[in-house]
C-alpha atoms as a PDB file:
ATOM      1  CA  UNK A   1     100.624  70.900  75.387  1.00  0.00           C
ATOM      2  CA  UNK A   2     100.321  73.534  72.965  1.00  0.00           C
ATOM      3  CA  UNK A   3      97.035  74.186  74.309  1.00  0.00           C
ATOM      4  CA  UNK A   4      97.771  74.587  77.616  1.00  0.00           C
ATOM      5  CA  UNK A   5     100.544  76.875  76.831  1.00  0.00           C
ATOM      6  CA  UNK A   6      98.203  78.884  74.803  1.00  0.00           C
ATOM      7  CA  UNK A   7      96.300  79.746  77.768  1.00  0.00           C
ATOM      8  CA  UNK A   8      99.218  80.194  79.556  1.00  0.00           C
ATOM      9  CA  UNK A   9     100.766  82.485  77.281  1.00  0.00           C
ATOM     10  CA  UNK A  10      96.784  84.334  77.194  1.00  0.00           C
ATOM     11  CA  UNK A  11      96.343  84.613  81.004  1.00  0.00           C
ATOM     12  CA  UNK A  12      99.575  86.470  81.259  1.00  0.00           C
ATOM     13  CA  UNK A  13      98.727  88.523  78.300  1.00  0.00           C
ATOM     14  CA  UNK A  14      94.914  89.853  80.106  1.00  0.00           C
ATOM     15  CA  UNK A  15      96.491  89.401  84.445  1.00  0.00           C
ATOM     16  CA  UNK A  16      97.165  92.911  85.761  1.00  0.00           C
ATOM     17  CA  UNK A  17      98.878  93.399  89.049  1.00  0.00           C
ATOM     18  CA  UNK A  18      96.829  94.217  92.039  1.00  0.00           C
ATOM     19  CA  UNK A  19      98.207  96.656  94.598  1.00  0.00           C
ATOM     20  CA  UNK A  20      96.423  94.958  98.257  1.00  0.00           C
ATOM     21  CA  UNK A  21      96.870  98.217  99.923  1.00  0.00           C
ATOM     22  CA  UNK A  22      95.387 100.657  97.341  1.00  0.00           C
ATOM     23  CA  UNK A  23      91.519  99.738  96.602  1.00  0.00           C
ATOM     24  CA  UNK A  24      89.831 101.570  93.847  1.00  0.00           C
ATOM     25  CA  UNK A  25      85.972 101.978  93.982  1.00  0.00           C
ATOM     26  CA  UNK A  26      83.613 103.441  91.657  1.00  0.00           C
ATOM     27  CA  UNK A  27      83.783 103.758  88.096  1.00  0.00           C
ATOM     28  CA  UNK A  28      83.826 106.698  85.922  1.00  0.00           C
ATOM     29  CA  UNK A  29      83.868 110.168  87.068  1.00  0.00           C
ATOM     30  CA  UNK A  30      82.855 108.238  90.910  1.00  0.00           C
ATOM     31  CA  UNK A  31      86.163 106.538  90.579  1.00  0.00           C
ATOM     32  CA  UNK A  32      87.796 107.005  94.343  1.00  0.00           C
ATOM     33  CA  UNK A  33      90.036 105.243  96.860  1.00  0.00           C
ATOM     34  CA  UNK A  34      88.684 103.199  99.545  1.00  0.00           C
ATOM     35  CA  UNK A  35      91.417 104.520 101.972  1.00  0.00           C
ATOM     36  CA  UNK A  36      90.458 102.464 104.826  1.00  0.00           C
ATOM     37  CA  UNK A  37      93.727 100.183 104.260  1.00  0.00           C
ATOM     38  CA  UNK A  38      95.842 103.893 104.456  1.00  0.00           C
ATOM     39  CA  UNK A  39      98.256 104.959 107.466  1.00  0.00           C
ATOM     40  CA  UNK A  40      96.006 107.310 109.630  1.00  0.00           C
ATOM     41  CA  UNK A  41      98.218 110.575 108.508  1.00  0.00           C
ATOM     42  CA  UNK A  42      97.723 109.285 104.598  1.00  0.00           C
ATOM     43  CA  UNK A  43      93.634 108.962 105.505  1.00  0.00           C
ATOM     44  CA  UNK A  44      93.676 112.619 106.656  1.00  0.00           C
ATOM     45  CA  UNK A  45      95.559 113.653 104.099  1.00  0.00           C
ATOM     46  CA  UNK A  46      92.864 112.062 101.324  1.00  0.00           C
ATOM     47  CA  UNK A  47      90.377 113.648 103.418  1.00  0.00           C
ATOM     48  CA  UNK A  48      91.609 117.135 102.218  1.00  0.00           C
ATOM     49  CA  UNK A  49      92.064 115.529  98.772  1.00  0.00           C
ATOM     50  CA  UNK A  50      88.440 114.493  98.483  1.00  0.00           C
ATOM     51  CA  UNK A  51      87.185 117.829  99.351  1.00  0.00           C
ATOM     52  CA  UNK A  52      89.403 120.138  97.874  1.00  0.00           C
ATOM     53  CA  UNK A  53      90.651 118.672  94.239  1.00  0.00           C
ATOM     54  CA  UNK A  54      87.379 117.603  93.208  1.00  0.00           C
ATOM     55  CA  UNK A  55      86.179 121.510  93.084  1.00  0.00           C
ATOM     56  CA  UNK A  56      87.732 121.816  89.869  1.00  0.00           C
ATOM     57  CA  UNK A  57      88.120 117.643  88.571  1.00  0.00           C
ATOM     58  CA  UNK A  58      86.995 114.142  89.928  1.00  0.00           C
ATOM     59  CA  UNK A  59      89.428 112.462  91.775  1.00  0.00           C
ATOM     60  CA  UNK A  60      89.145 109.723  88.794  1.00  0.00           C
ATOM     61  CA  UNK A  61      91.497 111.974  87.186  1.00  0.00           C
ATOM     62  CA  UNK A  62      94.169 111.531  89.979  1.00  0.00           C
ATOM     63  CA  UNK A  63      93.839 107.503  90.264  1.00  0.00           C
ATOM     64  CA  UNK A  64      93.824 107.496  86.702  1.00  0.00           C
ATOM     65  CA  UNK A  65      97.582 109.088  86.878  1.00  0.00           C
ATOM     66  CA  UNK A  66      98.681 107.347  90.175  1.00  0.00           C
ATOM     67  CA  UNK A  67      97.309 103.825  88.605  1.00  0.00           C
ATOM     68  CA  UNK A  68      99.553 104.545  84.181  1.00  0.00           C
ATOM     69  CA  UNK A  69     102.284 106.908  85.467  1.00  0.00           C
ATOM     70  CA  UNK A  70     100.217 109.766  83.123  1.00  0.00           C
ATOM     71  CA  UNK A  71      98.554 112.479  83.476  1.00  0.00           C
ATOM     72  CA  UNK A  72      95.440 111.859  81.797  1.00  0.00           C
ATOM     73  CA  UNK A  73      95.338 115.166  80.162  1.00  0.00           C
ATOM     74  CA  UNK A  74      98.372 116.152  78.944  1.00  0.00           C
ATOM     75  CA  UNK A  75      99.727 112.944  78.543  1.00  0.00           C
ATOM     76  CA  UNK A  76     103.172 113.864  80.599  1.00  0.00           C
ATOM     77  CA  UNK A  77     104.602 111.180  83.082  1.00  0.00           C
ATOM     78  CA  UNK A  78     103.010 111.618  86.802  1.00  0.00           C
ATOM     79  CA  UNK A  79     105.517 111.513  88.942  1.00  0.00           C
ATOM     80  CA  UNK A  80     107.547 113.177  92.199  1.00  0.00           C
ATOM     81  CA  UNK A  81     108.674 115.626  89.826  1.00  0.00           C
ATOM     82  CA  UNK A  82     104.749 116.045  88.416  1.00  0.00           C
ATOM     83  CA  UNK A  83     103.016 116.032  91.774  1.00  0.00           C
ATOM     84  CA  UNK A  84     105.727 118.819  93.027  1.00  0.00           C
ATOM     85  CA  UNK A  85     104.554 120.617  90.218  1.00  0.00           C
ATOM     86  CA  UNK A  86     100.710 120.236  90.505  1.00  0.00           C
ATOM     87  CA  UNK A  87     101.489 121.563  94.168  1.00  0.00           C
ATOM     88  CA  UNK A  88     102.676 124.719  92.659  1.00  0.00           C
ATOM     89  CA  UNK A  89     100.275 124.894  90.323  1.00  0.00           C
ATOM     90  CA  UNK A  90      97.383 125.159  92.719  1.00  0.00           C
ATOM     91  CA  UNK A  91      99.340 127.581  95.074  1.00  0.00           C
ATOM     92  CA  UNK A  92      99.325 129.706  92.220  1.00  0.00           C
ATOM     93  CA  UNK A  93      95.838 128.734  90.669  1.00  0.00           C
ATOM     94  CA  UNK A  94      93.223 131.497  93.169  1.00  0.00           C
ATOM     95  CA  UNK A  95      90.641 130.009  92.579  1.00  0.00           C
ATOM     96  CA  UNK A  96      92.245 126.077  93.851  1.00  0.00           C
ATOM     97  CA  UNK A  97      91.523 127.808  98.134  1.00  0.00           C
ATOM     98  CA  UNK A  98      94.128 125.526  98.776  1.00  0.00           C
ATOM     99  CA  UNK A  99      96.584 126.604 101.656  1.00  0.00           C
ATOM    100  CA  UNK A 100     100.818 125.643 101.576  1.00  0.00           C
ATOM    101  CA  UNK A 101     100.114 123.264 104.233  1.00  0.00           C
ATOM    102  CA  UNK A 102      96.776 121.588 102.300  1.00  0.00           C
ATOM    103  CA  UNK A 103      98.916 121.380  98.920  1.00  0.00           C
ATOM    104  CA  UNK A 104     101.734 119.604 101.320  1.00  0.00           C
ATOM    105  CA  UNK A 105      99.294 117.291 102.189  1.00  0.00           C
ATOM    106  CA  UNK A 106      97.851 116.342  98.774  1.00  0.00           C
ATOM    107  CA  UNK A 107     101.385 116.386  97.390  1.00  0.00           C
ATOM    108  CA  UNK A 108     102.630 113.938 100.374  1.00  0.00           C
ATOM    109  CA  UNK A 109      99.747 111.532  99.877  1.00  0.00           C
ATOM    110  CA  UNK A 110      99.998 111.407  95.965  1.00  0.00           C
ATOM    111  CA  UNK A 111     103.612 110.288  96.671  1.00  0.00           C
ATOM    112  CA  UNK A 112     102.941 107.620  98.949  1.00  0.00           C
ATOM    113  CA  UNK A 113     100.628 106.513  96.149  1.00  0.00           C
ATOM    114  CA  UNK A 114     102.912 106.456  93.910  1.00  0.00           C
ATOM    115  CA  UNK A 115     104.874 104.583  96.092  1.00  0.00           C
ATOM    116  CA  UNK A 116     102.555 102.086  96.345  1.00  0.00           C
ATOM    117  CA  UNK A 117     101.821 101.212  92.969  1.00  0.00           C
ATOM    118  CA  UNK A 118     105.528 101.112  92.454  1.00  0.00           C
ATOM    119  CA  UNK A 119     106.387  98.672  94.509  1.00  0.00           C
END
């Protein structure tokens, strides 16, 4: 009995949820998601993520802060309130080449994700 509540006690300890919908591939600095499981206008939308965020950092960096709630650099909370600000960030940053309606996009999917994981 104490055994088996040992394991018990161990498997909850080492389970992590799984989110069905959002699929992380890679490892590393190839650390992506496999949005084939997205909503067509989220798919688009991580098609202008994948080229245009990973000029300046892999998108490891953004599934790393969808997956903890972090940002994996500063160490602030990733949330509506961060991905807002990212947005702004990169209309500001000139060297980003990121239009209003691009950043809307990015800023949109990284909210659904967050959604996701959230739920």
């Amino acid at each position: 009995m104490v055994k088996t509540l040992f394991f018990l006690l161990l498997f909850c300890m080492v389970a992590t949820s799984a989110h069905a919908g959002l699929k992380v591939v890679g490892k590393g600095d190839n650390m992506r998601y496999d949005p084939s499981s997205f909503p067509p206008v989220m798919k688009a939308n991580y098609d202008i993520m994948k080229v245009k965020c990973i000029k300046c950092h892999t998108l490891e960096r953004t599934v790393v802060a969808i997956q903890t709630g972090v940002a994996p650099i500063s160490g602030q909370p990733f949330d509506r309130n961060a991905t807002k600000a990212y947005g702004v960030k990169m209309l500001r940053k000139p060297d980003a080449n990121m239009s209003k309606k691009e950043v809307k996009a990015t800023v949109e999917l990284m909210n659904w994700l967050l959604d996701q994981v959230n739920q």
